[in-house]
N, C-alpha and C. Protein backbone atom coordinates (compact mmCIF):
# COMPACT_ATOMS: atom_id res chain seq x y z
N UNK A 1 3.95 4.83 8.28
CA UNK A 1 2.76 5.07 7.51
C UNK A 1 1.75 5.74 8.40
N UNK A 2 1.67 6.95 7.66
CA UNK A 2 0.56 7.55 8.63
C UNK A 2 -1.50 7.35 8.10
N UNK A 3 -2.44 7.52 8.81
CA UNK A 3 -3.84 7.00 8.17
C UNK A 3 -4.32 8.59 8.05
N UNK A 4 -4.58 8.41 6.72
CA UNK A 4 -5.40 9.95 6.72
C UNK A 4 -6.80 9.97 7.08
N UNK A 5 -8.18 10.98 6.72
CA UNK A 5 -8.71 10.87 6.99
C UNK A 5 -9.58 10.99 5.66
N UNK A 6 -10.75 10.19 5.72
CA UNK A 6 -11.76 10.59 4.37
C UNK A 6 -11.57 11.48 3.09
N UNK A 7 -11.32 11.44 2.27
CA UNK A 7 -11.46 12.06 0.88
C UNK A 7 -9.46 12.10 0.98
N UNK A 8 -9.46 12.23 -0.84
CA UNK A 8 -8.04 12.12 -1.08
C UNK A 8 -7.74 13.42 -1.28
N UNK A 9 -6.56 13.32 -0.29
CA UNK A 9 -5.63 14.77 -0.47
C UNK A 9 -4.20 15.08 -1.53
N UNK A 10 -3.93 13.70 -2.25
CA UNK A 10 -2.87 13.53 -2.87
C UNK A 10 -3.29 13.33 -4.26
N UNK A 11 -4.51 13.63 -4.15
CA UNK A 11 -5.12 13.04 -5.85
C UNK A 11 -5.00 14.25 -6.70
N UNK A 12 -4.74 14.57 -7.99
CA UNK A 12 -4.67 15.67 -8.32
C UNK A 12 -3.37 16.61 -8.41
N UNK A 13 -2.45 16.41 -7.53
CA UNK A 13 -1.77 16.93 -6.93
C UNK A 13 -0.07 16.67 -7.17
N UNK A 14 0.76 17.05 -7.71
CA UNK A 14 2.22 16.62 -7.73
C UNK A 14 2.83 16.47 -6.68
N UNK A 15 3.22 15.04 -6.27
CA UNK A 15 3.50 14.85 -5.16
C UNK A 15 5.28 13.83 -5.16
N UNK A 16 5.82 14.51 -4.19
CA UNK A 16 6.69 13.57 -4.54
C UNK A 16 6.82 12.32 -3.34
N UNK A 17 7.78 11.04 -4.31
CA UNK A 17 7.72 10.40 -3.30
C UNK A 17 8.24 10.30 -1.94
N UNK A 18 7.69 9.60 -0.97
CA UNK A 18 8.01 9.56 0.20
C UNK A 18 9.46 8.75 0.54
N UNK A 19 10.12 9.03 1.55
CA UNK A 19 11.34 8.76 1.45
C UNK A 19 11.43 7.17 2.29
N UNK A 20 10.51 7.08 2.94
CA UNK A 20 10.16 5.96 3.87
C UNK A 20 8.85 5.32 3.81
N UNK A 21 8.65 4.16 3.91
CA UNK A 21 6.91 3.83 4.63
C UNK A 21 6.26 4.38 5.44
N UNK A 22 7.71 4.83 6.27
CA UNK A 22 6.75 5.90 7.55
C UNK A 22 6.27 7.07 7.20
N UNK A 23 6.80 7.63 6.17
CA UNK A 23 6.43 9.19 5.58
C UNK A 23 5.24 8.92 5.14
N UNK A 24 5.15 7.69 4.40
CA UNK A 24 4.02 7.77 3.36
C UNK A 24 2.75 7.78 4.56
N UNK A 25 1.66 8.08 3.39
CA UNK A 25 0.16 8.12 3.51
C UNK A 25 -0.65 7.68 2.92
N UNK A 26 -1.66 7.09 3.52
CA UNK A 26 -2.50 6.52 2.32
C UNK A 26 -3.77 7.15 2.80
N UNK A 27 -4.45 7.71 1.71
CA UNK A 27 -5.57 8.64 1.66
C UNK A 27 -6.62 7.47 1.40
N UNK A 28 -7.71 7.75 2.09
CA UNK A 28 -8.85 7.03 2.58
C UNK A 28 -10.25 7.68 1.42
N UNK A 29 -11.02 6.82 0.82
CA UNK A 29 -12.29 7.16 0.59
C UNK A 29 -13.23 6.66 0.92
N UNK A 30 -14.69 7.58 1.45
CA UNK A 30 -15.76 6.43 1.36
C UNK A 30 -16.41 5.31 0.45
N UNK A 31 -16.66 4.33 1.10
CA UNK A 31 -16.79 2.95 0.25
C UNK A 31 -18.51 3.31 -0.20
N UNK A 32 -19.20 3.71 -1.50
CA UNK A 32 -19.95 3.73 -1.83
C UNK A 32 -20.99 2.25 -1.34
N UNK A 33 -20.50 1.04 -1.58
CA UNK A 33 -21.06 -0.13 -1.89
C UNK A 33 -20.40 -0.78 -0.31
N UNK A 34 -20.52 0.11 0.74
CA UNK A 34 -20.29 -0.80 2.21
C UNK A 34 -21.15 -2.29 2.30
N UNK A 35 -22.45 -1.79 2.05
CA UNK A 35 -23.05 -3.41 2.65
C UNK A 35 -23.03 -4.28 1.19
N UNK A 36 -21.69 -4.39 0.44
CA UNK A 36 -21.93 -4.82 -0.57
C UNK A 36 -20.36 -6.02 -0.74
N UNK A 37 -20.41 -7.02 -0.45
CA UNK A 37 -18.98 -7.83 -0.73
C UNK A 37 -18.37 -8.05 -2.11
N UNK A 38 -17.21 -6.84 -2.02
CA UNK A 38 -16.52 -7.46 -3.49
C UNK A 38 -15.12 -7.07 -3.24
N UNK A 39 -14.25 -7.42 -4.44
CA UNK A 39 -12.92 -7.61 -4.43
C UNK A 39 -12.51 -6.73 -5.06
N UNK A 40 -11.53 -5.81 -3.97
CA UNK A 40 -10.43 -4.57 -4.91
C UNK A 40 -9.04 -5.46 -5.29
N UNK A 41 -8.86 -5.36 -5.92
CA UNK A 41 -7.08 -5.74 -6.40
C UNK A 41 -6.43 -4.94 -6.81
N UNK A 42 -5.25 -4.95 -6.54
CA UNK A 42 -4.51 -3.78 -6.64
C UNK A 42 -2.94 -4.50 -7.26
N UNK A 43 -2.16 -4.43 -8.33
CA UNK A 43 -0.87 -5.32 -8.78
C UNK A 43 0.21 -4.05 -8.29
N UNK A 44 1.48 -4.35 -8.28
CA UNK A 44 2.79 -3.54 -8.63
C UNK A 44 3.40 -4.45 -9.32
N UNK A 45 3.42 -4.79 -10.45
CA UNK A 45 4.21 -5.47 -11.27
C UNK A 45 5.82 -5.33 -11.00
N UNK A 46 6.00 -3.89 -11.28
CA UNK A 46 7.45 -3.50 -11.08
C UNK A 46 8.60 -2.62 -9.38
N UNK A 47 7.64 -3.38 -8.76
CA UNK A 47 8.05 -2.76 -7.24
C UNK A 47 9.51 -3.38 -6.68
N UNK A 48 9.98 -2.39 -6.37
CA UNK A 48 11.53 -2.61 -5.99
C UNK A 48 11.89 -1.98 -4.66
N UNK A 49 12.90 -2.66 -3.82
CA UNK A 49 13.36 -2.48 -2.36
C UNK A 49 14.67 -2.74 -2.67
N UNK A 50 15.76 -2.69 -1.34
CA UNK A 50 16.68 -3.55 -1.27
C UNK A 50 17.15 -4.84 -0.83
N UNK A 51 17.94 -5.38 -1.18
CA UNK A 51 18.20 -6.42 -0.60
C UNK A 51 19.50 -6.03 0.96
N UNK A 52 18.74 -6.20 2.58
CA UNK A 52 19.46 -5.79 3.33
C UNK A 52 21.03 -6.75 3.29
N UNK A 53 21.11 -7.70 2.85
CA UNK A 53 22.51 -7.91 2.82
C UNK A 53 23.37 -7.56 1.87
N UNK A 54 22.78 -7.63 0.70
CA UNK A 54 23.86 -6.92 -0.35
C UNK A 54 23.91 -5.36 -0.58
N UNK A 55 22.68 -4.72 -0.03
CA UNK A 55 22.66 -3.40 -0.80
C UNK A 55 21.65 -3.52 -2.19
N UNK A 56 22.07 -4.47 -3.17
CA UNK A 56 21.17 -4.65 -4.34
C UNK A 56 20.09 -4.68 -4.82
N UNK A 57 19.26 -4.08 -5.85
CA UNK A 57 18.14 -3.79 -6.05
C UNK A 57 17.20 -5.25 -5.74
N UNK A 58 16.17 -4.86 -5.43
CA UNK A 58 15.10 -6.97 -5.33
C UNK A 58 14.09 -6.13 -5.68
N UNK A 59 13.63 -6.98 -7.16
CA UNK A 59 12.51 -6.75 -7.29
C UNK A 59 11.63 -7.50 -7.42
N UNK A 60 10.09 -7.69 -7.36
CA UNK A 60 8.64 -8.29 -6.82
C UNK A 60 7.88 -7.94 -7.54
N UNK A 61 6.68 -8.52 -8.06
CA UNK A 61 5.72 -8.63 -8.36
C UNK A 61 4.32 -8.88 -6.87
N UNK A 62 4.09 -7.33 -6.02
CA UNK A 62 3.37 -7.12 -5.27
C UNK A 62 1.73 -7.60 -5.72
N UNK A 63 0.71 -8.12 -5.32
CA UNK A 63 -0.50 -8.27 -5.52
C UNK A 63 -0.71 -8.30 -4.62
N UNK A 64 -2.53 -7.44 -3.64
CA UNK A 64 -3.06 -6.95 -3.02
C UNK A 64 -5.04 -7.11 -3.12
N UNK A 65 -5.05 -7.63 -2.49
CA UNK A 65 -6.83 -7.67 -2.61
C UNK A 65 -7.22 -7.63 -0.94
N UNK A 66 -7.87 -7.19 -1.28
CA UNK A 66 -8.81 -6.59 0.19
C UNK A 66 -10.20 -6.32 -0.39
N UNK A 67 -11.51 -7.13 0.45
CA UNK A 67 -12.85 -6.75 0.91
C UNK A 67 -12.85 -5.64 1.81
N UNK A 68 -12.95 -4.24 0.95
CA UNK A 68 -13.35 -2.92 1.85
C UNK A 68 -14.53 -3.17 2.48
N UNK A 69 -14.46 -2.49 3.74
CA UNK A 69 -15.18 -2.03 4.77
C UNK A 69 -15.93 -0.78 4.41
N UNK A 70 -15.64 0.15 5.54
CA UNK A 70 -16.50 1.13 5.30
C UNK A 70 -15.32 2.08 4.14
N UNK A 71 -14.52 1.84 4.67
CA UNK A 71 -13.45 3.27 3.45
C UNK A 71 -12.47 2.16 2.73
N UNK A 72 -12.02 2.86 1.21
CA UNK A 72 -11.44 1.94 0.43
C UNK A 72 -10.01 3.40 0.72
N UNK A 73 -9.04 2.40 -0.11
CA UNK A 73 -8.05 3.46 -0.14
C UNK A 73 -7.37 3.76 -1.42
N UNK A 74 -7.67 5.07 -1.25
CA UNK A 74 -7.14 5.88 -3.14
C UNK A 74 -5.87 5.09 -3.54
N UNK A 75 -5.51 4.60 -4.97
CA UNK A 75 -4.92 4.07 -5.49
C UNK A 75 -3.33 5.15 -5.72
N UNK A 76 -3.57 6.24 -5.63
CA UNK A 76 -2.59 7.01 -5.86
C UNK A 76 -1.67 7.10 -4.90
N UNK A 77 -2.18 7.13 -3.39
CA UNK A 77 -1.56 6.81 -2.11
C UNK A 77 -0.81 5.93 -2.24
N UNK A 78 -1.55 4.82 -2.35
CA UNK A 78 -1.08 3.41 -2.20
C UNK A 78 0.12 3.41 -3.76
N UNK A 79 0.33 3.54 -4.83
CA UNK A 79 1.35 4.07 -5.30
C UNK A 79 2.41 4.68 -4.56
N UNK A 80 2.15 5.82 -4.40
CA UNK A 80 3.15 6.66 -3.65
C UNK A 80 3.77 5.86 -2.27
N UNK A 81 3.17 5.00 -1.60
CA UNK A 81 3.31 3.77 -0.21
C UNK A 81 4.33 3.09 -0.88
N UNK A 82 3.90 2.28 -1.76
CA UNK A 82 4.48 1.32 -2.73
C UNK A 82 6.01 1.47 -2.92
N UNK A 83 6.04 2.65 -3.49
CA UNK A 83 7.11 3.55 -4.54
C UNK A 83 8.49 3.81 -2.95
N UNK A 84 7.42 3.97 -1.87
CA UNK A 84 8.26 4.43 -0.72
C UNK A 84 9.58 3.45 0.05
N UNK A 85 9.30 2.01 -0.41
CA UNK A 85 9.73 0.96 -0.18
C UNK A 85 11.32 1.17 -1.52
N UNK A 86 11.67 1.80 -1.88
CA UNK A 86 12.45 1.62 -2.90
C UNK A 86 14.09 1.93 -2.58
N UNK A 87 13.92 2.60 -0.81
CA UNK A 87 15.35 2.57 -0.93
C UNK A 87 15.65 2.03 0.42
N UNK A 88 14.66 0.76 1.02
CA UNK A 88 14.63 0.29 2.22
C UNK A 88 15.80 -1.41 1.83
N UNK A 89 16.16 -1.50 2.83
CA UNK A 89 16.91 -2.73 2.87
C UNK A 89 15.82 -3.79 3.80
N UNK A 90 14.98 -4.50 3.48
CA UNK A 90 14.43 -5.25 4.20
C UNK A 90 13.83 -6.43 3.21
N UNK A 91 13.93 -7.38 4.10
CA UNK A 91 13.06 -8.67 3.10
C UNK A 91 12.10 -8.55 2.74
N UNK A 92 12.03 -9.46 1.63
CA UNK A 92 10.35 -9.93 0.97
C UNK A 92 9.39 -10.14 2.14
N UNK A 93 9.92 -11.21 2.81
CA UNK A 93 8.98 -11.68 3.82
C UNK A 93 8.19 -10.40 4.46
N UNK A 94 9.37 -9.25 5.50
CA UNK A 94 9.15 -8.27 6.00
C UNK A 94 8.28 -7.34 5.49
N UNK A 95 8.74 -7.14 4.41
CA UNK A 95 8.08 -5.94 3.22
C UNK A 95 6.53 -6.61 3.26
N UNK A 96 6.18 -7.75 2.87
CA UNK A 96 5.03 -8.37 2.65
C UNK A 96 4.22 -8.05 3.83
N UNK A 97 4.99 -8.28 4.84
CA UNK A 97 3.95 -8.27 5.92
C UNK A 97 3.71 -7.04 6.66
N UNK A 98 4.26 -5.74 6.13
CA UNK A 98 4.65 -4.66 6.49
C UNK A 98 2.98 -3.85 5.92
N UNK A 99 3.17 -4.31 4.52
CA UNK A 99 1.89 -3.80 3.70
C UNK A 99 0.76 -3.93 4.30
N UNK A 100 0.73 -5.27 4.58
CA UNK A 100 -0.39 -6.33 5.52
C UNK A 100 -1.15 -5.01 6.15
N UNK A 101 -0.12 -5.46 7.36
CA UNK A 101 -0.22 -4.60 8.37
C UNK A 101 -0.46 -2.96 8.45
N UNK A 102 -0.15 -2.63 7.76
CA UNK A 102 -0.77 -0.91 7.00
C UNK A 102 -2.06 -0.91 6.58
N UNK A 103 -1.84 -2.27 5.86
CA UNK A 103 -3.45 -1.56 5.10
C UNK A 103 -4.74 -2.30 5.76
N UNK A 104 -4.28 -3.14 6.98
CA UNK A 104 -5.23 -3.74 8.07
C UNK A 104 -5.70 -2.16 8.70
N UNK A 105 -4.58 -1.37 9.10
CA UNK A 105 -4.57 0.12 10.01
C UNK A 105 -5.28 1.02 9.48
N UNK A 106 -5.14 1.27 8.31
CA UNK A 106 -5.29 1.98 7.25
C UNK A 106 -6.83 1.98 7.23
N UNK A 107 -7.56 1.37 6.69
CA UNK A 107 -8.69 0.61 6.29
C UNK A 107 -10.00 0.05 6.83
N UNK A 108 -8.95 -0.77 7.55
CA UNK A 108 -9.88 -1.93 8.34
C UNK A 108 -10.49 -2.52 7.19
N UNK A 109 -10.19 -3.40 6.71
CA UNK A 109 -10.87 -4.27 5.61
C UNK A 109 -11.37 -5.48 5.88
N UNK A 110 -12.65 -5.88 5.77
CA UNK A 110 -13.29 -7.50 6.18
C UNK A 110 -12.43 -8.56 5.55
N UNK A 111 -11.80 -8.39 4.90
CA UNK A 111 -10.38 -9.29 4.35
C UNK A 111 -9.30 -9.08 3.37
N UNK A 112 -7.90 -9.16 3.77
CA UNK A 112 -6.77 -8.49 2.90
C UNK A 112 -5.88 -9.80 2.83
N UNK A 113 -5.16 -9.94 1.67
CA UNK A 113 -4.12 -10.92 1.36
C UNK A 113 -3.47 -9.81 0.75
N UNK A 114 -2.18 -10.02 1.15
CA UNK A 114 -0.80 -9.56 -0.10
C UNK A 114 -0.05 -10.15 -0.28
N UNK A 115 0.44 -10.79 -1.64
CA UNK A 115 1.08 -11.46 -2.31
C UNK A 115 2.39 -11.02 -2.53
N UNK A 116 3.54 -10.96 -2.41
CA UNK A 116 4.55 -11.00 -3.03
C UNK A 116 5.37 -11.84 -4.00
N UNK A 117 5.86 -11.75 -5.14
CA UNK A 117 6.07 -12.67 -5.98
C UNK A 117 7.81 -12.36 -6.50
């Protein structure tokens, strides 16, 4: 996962998906309401990976909330991030904490939980 920089470059735009987490990008905006504490949430109802021992599809119910900082991150990115996970063989656990960890990098957010379900 690479961190872009300010304003979205993927918005607008036909993009296809990324073949990895590492390809993907998540496009950054400024946070209008910085000195202001509130809650983004973000669902994937229908997000799918593999399962590394069988090969077989696993699918999750992803949920995501983070207190933005100074930059929030475009929802379309974070789709396309999401979507990138679809032909990886790695656990729930992994995957969960993979996101974490991106969108800690990504961001910098005064507080992030991600849920996997």
């Amino acid at each position: 996962m690479t961190k872009k920089h300010d304003g979205p470059e993927l918005l607008g735009r036909i993009v296809a998906l990324p073949n990895s987490p590492d390809e993907a990008e998540l496009d950054l905006v400024t946070n209008p309401y910085k000195d202001t504490i509130y809650l983004v949430r973000f669902t994937a109802p229908e997000f799918t990976s593999l399962c590394p021992v069988t090969g077989q599809p696993d699918f999750a119910h992803i949920a995501i909330q983070y207190i933005p900082n100074a930059r929030c991150i475009e929802s379309k990115s974070l789709k396309l991030y999401l979507g990138s996970f679809r032909n990886q063989g790695q656990f729930a656990e992994t995957i969960v904490n993979r996101i974490l960890d991106d969108i800690i990098t990504a961001c910098k957010p005064r507080y992030c939980v991600v849920k996997g379900d």
